[in-house]
Structure formats: structure tokens, C-alpha cells
PDB file of N, CA and C in Angstrom:
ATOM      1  N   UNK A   1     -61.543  33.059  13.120  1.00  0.00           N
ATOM      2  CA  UNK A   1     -60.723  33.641  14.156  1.00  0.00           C
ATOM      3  C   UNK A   1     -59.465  34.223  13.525  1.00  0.00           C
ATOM      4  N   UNK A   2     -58.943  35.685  13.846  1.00  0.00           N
ATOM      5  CA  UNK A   2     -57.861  36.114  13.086  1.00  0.00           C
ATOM      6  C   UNK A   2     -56.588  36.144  13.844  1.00  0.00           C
ATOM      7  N   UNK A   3     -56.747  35.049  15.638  1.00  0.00           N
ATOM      8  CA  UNK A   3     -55.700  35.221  16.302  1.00  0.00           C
ATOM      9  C   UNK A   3     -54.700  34.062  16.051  1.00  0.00           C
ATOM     10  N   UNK A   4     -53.108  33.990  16.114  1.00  0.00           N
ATOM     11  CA  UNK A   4     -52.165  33.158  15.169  1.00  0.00           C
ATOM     12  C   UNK A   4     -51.222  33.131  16.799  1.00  0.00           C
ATOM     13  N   UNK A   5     -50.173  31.627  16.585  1.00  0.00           N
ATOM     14  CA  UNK A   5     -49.624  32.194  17.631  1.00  0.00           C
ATOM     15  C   UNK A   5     -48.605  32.832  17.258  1.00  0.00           C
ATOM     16  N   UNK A   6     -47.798  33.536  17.895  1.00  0.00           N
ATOM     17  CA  UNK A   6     -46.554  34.399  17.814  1.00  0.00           C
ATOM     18  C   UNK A   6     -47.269  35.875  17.386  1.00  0.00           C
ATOM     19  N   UNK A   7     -48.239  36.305  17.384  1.00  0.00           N
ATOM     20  CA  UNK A   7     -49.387  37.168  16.649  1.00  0.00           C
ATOM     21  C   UNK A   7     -49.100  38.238  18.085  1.00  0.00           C
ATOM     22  N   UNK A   8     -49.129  39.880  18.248  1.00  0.00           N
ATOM     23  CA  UNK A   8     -48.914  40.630  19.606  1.00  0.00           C
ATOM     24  C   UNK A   8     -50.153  41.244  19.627  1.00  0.00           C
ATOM     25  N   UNK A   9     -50.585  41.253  21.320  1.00  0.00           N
ATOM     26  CA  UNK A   9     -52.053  40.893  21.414  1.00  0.00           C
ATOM     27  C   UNK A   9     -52.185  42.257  22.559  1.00  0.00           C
ATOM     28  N   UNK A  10     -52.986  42.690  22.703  1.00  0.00           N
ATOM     29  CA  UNK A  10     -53.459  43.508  23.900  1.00  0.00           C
ATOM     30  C   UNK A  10     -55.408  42.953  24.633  1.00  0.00           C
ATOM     31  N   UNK A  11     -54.643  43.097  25.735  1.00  0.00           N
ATOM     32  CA  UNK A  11     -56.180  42.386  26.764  1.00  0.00           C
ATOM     33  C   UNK A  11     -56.497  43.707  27.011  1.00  0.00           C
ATOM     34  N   UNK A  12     -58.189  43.618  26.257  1.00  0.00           N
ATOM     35  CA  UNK A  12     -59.142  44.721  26.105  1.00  0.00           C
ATOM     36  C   UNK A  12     -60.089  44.821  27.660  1.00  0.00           C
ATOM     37  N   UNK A  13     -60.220  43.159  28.318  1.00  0.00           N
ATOM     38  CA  UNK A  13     -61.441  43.071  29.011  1.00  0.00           C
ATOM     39  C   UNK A  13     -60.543  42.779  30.150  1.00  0.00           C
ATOM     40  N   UNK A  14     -60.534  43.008  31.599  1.00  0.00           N
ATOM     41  CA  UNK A  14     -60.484  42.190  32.708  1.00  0.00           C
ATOM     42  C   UNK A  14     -59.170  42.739  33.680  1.00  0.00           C
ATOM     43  N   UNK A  15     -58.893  41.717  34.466  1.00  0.00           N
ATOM     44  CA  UNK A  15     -57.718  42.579  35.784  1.00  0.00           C
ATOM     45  C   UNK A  15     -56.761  43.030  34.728  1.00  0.00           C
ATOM     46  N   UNK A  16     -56.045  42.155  33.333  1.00  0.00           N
ATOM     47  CA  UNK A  16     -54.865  42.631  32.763  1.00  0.00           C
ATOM     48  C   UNK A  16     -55.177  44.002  31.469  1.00  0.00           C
ATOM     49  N   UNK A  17     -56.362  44.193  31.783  1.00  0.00           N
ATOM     50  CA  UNK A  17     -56.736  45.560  30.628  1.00  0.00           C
ATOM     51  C   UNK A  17     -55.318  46.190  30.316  1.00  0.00           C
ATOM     52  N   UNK A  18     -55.109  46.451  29.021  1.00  0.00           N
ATOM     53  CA  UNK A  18     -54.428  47.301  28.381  1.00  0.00           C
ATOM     54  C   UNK A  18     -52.778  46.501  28.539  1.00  0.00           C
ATOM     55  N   UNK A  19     -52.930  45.588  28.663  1.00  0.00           N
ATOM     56  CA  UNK A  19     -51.259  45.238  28.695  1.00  0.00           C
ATOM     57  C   UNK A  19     -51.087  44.596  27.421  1.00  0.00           C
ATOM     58  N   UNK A  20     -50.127  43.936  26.792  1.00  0.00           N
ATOM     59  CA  UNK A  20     -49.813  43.453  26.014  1.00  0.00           C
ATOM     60  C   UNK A  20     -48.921  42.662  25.647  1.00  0.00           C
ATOM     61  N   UNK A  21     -49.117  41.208  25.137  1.00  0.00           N
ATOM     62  CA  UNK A  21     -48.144  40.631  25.385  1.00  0.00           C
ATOM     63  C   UNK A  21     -48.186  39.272  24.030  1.00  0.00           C
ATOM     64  N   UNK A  22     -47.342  38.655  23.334  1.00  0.00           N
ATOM     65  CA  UNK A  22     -47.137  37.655  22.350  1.00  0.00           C
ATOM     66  C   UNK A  22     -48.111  36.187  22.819  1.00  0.00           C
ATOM     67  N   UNK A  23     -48.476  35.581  21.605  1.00  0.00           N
ATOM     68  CA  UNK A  23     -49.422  34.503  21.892  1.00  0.00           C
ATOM     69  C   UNK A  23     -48.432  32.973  21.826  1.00  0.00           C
ATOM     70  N   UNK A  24     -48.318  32.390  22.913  1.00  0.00           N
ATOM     71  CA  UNK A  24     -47.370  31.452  23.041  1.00  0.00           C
ATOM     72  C   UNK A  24     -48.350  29.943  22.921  1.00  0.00           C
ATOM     73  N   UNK A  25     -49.687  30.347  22.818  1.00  0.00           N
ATOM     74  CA  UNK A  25     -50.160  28.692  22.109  1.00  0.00           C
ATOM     75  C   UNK A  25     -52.074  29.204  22.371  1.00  0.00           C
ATOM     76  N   UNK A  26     -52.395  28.787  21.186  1.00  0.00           N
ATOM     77  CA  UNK A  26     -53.990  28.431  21.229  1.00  0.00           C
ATOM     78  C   UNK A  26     -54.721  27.067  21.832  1.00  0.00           C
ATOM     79  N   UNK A  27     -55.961  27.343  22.444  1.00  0.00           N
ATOM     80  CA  UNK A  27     -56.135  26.234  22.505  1.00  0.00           C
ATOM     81  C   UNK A  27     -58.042  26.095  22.323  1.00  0.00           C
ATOM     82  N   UNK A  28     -58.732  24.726  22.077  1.00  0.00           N
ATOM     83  CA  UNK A  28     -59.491  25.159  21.203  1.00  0.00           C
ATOM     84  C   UNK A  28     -60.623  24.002  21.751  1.00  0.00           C
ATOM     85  N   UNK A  29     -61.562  24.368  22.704  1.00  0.00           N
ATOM     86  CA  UNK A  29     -62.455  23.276  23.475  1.00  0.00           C
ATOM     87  C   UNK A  29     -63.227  22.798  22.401  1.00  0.00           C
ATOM     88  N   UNK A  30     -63.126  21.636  22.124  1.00  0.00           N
ATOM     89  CA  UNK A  30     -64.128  20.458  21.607  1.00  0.00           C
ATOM     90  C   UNK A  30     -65.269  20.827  21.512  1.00  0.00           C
ATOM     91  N   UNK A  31     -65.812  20.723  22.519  1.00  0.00           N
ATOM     92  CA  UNK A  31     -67.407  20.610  22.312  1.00  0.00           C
ATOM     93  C   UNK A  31     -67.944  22.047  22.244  1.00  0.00           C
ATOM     94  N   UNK A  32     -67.514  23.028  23.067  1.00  0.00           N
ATOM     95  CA  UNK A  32     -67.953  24.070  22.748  1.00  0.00           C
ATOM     96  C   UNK A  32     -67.545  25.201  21.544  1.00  0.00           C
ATOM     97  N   UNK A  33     -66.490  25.033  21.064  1.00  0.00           N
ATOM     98  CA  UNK A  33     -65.856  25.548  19.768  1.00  0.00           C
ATOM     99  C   UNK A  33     -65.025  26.805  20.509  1.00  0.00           C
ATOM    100  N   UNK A  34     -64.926  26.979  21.780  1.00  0.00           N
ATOM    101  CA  UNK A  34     -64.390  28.318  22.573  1.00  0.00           C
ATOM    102  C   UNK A  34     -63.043  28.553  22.278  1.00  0.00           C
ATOM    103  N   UNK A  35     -62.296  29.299  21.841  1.00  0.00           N
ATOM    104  CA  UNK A  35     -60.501  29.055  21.597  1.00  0.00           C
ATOM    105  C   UNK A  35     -59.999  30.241  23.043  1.00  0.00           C
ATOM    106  N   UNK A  36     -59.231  29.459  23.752  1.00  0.00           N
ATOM    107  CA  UNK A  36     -58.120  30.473  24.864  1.00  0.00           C
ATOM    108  C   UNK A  36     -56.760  30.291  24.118  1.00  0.00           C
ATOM    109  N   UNK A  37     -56.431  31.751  24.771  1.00  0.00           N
ATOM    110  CA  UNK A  37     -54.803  31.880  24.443  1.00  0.00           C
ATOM    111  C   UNK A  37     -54.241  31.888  25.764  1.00  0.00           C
ATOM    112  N   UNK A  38     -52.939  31.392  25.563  1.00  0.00           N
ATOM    113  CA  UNK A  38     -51.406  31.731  26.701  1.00  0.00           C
ATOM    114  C   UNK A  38     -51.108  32.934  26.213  1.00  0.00           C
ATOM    115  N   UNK A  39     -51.062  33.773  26.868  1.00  0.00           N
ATOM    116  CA  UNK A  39     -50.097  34.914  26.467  1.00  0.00           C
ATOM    117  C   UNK A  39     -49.031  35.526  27.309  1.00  0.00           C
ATOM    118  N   UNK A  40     -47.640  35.164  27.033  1.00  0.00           N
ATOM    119  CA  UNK A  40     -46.486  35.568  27.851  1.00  0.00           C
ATOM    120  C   UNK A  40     -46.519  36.475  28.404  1.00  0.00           C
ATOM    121  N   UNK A  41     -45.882  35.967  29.786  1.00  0.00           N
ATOM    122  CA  UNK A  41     -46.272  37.362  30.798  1.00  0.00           C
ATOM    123  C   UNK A  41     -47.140  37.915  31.129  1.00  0.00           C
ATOM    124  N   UNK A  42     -48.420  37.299  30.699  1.00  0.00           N
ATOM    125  CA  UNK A  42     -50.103  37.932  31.117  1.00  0.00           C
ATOM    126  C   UNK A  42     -50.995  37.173  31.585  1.00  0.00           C
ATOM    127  N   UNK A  43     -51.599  36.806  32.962  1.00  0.00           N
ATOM    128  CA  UNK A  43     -52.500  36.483  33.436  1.00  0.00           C
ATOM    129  C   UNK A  43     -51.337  35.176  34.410  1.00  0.00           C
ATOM    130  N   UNK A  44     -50.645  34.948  35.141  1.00  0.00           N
ATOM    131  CA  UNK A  44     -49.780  34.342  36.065  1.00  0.00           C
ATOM    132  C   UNK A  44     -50.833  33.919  37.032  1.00  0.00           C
ATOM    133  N   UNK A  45     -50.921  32.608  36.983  1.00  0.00           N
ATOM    134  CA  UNK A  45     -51.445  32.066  38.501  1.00  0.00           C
ATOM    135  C   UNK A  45     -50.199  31.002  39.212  1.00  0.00           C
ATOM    136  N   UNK A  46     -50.491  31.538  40.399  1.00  0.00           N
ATOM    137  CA  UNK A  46     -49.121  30.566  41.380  1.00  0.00           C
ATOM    138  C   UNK A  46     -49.543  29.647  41.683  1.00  0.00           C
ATOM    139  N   UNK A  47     -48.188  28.648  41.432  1.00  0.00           N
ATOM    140  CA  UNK A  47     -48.728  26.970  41.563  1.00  0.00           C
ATOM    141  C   UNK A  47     -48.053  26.383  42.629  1.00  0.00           C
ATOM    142  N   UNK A  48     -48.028  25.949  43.339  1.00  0.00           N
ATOM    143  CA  UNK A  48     -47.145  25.421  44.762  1.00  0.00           C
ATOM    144  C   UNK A  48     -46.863  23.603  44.096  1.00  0.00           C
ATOM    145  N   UNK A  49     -45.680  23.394  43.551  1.00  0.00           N
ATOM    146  CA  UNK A  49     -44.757  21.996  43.254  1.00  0.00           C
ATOM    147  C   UNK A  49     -44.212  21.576  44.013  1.00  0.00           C
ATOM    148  N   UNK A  50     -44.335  20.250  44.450  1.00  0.00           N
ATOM    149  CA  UNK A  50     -43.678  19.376  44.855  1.00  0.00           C
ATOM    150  C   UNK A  50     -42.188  19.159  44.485  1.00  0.00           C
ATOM    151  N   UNK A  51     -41.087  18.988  44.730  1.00  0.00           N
ATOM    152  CA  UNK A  51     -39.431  18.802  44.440  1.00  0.00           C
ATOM    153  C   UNK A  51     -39.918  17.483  43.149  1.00  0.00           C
ATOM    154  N   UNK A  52     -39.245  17.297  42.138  1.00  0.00           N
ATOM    155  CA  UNK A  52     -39.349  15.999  41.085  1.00  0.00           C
ATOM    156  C   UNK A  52     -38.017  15.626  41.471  1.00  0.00           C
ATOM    157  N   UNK A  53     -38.175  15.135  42.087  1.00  0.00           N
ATOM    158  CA  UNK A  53     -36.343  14.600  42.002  1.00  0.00           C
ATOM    159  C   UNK A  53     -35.453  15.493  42.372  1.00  0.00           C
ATOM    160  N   UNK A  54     -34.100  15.514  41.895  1.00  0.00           N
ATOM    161  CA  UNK A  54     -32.833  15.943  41.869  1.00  0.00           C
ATOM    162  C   UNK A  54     -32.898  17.651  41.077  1.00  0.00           C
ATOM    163  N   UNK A  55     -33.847  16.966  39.617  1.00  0.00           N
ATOM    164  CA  UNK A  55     -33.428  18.082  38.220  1.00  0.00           C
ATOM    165  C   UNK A  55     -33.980  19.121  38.672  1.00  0.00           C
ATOM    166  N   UNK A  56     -35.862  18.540  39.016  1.00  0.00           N
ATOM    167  CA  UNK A  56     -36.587  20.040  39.667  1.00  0.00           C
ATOM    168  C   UNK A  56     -36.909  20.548  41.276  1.00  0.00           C
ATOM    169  N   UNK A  57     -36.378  21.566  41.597  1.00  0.00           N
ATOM    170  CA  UNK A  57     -36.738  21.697  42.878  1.00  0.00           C
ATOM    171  C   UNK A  57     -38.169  21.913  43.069  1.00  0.00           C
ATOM    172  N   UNK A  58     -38.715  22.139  44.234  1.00  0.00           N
ATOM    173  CA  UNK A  58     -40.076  22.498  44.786  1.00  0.00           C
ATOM    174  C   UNK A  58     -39.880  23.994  44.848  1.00  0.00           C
ATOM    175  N   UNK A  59     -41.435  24.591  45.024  1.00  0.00           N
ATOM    176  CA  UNK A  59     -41.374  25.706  45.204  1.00  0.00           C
ATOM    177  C   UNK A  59     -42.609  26.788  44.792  1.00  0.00           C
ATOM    178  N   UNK A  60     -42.912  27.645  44.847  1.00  0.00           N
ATOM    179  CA  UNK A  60     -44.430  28.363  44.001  1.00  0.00           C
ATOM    180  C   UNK A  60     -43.656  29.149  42.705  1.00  0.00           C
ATOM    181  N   UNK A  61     -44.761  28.499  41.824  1.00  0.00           N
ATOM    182  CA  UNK A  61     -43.921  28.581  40.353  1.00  0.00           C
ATOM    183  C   UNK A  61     -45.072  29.458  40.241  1.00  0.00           C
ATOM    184  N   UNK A  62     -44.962  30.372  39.083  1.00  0.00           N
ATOM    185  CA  UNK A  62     -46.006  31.241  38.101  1.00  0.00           C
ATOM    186  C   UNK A  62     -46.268  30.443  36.949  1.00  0.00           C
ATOM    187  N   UNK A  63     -47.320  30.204  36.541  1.00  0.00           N
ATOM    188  CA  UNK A  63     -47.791  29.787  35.198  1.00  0.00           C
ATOM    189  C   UNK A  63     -49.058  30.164  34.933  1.00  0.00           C
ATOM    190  N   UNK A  64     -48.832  30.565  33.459  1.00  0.00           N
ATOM    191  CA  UNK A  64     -49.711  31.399  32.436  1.00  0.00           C
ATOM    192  C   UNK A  64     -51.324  30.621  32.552  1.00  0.00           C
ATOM    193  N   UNK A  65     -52.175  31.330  32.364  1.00  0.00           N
ATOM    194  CA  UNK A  65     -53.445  31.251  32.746  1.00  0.00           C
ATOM    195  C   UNK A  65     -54.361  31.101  31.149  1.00  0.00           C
ATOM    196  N   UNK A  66     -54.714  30.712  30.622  1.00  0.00           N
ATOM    197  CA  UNK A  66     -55.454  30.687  28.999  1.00  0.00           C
ATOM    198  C   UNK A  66     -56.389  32.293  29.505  1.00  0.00           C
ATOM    199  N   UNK A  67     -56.603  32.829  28.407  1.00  0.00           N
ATOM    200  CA  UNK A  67     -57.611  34.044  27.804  1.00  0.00           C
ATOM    201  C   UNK A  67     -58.432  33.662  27.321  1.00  0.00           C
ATOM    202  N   UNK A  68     -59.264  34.062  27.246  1.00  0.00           N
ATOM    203  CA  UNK A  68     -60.777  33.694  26.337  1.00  0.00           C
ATOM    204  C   UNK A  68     -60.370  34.676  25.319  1.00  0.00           C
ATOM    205  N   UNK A  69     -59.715  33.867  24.013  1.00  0.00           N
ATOM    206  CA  UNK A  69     -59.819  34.942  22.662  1.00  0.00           C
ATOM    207  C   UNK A  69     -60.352  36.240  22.439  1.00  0.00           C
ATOM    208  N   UNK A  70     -61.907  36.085  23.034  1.00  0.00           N
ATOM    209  CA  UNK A  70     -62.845  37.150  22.636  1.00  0.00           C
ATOM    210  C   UNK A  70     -61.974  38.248  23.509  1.00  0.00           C
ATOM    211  N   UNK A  71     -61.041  38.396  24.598  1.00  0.00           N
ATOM    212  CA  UNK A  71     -61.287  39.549  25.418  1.00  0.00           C
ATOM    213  C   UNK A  71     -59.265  39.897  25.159  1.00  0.00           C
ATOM    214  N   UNK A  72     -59.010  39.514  23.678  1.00  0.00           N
ATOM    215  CA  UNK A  72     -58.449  39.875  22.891  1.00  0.00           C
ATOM    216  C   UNK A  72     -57.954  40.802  22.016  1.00  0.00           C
ATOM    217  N   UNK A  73     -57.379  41.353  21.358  1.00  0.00           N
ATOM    218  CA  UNK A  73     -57.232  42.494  20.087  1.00  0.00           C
ATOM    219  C   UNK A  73     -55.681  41.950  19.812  1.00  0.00           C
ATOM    220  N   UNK A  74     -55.996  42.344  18.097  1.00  0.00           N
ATOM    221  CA  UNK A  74     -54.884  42.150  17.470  1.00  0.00           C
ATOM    222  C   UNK A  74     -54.057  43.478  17.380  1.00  0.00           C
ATOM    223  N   UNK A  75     -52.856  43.227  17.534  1.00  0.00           N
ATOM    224  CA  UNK A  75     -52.296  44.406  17.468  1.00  0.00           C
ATOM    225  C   UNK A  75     -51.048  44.534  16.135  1.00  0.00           C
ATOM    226  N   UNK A  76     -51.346  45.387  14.990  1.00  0.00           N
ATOM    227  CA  UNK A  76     -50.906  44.985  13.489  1.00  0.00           C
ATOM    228  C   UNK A  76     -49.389  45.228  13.470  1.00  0.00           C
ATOM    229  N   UNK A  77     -48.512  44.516  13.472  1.00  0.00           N
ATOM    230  CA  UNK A  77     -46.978  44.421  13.433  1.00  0.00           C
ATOM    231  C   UNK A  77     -46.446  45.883  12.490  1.00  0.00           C
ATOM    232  N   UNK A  78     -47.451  46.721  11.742  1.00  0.00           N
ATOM    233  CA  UNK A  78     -46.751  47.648  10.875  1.00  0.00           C
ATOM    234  C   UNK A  78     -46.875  48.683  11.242  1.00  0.00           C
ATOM    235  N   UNK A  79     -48.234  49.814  11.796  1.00  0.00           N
ATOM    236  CA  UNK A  79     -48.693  50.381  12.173  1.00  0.00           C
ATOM    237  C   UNK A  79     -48.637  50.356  13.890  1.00  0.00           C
ATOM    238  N   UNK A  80     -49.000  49.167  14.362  1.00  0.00           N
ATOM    239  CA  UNK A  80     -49.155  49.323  15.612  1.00  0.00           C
ATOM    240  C   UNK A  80     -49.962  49.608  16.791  1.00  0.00           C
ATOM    241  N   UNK A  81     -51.243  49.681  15.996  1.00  0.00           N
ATOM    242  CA  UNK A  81     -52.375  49.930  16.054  1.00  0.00           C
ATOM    243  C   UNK A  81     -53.296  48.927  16.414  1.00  0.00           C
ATOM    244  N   UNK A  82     -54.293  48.544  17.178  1.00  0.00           N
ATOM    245  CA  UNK A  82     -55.203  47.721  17.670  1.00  0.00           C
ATOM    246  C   UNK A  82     -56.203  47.539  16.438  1.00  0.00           C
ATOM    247  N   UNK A  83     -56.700  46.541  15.648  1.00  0.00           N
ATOM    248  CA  UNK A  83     -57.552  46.362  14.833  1.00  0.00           C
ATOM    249  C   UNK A  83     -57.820  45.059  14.359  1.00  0.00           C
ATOM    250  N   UNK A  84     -59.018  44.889  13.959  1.00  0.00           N
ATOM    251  CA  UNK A  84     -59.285  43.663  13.567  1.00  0.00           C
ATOM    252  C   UNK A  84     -58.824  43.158  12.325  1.00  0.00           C
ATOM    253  N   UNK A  85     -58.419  42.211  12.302  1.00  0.00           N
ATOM    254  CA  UNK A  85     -57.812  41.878  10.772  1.00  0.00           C
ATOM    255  C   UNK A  85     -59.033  41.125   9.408  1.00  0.00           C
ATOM    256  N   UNK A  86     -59.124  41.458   8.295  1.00  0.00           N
ATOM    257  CA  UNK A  86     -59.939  40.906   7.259  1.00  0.00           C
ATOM    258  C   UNK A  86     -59.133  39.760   6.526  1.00  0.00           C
ATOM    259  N   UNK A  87     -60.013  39.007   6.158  1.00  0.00           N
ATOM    260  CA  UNK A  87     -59.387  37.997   5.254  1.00  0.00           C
ATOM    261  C   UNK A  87     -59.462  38.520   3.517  1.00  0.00           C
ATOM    262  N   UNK A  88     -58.149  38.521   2.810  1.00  0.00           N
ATOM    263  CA  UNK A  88     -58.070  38.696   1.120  1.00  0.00           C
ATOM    264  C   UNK A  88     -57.465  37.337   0.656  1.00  0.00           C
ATOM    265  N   UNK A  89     -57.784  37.201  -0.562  1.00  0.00           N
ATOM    266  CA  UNK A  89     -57.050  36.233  -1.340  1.00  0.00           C
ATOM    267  C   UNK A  89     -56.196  37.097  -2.231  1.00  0.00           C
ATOM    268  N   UNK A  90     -54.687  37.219  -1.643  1.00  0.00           N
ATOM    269  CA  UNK A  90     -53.411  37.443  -2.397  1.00  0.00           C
ATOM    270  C   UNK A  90     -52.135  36.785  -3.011  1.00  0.00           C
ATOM    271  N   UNK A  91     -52.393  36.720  -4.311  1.00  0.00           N
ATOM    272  CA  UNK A  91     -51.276  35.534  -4.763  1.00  0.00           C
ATOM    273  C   UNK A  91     -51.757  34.392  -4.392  1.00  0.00           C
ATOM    274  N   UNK A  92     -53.074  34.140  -4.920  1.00  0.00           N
ATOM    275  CA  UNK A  92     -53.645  32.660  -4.939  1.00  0.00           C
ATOM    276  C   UNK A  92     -53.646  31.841  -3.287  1.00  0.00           C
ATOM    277  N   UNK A  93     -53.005  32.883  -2.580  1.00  0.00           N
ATOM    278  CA  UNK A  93     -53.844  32.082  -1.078  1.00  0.00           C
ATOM    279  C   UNK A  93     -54.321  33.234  -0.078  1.00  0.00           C
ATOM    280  N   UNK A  94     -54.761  33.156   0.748  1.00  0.00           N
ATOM    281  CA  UNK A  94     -55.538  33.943   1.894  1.00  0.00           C
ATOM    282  C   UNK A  94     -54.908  33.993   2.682  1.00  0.00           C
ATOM    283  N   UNK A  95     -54.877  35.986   3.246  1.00  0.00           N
ATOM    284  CA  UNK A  95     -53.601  36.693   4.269  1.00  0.00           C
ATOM    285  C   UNK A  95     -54.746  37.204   4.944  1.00  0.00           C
ATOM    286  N   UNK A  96     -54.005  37.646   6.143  1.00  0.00           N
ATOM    287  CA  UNK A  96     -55.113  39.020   6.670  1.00  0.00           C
ATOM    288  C   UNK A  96     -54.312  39.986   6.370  1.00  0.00           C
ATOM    289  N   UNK A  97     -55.387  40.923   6.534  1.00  0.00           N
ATOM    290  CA  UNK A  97     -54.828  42.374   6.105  1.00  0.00           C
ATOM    291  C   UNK A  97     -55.342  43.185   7.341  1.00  0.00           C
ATOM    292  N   UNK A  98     -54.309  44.090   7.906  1.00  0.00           N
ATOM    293  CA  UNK A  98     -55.105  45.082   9.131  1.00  0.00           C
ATOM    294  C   UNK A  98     -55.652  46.141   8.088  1.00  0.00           C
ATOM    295  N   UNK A  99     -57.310  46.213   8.902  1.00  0.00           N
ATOM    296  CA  UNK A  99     -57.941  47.533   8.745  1.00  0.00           C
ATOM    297  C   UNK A  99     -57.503  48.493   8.500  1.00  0.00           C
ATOM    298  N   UNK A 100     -56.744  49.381   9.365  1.00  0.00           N
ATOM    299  CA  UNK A 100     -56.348  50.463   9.552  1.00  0.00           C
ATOM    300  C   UNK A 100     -55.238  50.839   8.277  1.00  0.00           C
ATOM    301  N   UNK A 101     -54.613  49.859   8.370  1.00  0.00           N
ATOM    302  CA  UNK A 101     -53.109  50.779   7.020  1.00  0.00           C
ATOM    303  C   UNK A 101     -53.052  49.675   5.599  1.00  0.00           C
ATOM    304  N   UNK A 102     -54.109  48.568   5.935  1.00  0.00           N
ATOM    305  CA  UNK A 102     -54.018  47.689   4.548  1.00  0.00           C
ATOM    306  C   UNK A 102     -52.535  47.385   4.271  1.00  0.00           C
ATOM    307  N   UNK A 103     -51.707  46.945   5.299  1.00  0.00           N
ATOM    308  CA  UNK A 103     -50.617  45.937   5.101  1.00  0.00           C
ATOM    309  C   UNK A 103     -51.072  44.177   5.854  1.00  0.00           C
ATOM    310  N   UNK A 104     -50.150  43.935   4.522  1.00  0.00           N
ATOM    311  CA  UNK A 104     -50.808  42.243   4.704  1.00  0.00           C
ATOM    312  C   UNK A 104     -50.078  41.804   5.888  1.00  0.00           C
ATOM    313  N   UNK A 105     -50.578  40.950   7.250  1.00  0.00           N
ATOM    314  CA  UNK A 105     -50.050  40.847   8.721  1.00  0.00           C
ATOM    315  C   UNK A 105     -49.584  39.409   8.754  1.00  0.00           C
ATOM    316  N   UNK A 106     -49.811  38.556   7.400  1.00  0.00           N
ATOM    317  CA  UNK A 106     -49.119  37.308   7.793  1.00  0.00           C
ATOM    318  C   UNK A 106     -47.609  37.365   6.745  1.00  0.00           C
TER     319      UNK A 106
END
């Protein structure tokens, strides 16, 4: 998998097509090997909370929805460009490199 968090992502498949937004945590089902992302500001489902006390009020909150990786794209911090990233061994450890302009993305 070449997706990292803090990595800027564009949703290829579904209601959020073509938006784009930073990866704020992976997550990675057990048994099936499936990885979803959070991605800020993309995919909001409303949650209706109860008051916690004093600190938190009640109210319908927005919170981020996981992605299915696959319906993903990396988008290369240099270029800017949508592409898949390859794995090289540079300076004795392993980077990706985007396709498109061959700058190293980690």
C-alpha cells in the first residue's frame, strides 16, 4: 500500500469524486487485510450526542467517515499530479518515488 498518513489524497470513486483532502489516520481490518482512511473534511456523517457533562455540550456533530483505500489516489507533493507511487531503495532504505516526475515523496 503506498497510502501514509499526512500523505494528500483525491477520492477517484463515489458521492466525494474529485475532492481532495489530507489523510488524518489509517486503519487496517484484521481479518480481512482491507485498510480505510479518515480524510479531513471528506465524507462527514452527522452524529446526534448526548450533553457529557458540563465540558461537552449536546448537539449533531459531523464526523469523518473511513474510505476504502482502493477508491483513493495519491496526489505527489512536487508536481501535483495524481499517480501511483513505486517503491526504490535510496541510500540504503526504501522511498516512493511518483511516476510522473521521479521525485522521491517521502
Amino acid at each position: 500500500m503506498n497510502l501514509r498518513k499526512g500523505d494528500l489524497v483525491e477520492v477517484i470513486v463515489g458521492e466525494e469524486s474529485g475532492r481532495r483532502g489530507k489523510i488524518l489516520r489509517l486503519e487496517r481490518k484484521k481479518k480481512t487485510g482491507r485498510v480505510k482512511a479518515i480524510v479531513d473534511g471528506l465524507n462527514l456523517a452527522k452524529k446526534h450526542q448526548r450533553p457529557q457533562g458540563t465540558t461537552k455540550p449536546g448537539g449533531v456533530i459531523d464526523l469523518p467517515v473511513p474510505i476504502d483505500a482502493s477508491n483513493l489516489v495519491l496526489l505527489c507533493p512536487k508536481c501535483g499530479k495524481k499517480s501511483k507511487a513505486r517503491r526504490e531503495s535510496h541510500e540504503g532504505r526504501r522511498v516512493r518515488v511518483c511516476r510522473k516526475c521521479d521525485e522521491i515523496i517521502d
